[in-house]
Protein backbone atom coordinates (compact mmCIF):
# COMPACT_ATOMS: atom_id res chain seq x y z
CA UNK A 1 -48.43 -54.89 -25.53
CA UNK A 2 -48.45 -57.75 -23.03
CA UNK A 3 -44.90 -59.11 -22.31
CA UNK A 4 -45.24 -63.18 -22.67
CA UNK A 5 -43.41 -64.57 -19.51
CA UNK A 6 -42.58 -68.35 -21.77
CA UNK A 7 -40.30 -65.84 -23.84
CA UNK A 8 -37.93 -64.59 -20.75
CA UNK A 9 -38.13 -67.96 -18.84
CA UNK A 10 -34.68 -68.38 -18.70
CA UNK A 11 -33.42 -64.65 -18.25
CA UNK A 12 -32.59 -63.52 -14.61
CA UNK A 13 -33.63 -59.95 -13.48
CA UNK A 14 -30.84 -58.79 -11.34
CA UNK A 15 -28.52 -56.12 -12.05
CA UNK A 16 -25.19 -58.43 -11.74
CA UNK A 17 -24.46 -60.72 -14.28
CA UNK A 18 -21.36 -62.96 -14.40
CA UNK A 19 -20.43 -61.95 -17.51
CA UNK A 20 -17.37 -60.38 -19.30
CA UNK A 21 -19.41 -57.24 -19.45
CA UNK A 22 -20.12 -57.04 -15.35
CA UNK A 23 -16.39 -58.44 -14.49
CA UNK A 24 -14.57 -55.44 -17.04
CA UNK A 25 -17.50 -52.90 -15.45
CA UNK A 26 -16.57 -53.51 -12.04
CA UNK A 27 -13.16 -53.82 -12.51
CA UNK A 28 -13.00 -50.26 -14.70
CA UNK A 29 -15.05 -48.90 -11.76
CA UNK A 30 -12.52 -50.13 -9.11
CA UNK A 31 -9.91 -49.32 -10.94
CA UNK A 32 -11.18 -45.63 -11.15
CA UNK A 33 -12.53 -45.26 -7.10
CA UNK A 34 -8.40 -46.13 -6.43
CA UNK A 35 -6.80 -44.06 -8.88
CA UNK A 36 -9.26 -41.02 -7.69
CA UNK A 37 -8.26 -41.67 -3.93
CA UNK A 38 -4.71 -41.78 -5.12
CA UNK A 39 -5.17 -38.40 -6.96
CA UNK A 40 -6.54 -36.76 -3.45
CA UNK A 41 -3.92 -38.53 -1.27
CA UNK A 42 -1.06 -37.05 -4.14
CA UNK A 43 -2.92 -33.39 -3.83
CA UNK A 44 -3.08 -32.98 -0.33
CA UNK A 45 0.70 -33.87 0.44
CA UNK A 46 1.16 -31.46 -2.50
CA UNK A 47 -0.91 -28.67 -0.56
CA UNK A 48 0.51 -29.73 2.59
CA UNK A 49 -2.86 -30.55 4.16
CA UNK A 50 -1.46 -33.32 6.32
């Protein structure tokens, strides 16, 4: 099984795409990185760490 290169001439090989797939990925991703620092900032006031 030889891959023929003519086939994939016009696909890219990177990992980040400007797509609606990579734009709702990275924005769910954000999205959960804040709310989990959020969710540690909220704990340790609860636990009175600071």
């Amino acid at each position: 099984m030889t891959a023929d290169p003519k086939k994939n001439q016009h696909h890219e090989d990177y990992i980040l795409k400007d797509n609606k797939k990579t734009k709702f990925g990275a924005t769910f991703i954000i999205i959960v990185l804040i709310l989990l620092v959020i969710a540690v900032a909220v704990s340790g006031f609860y636990m009175e760490w600071w």
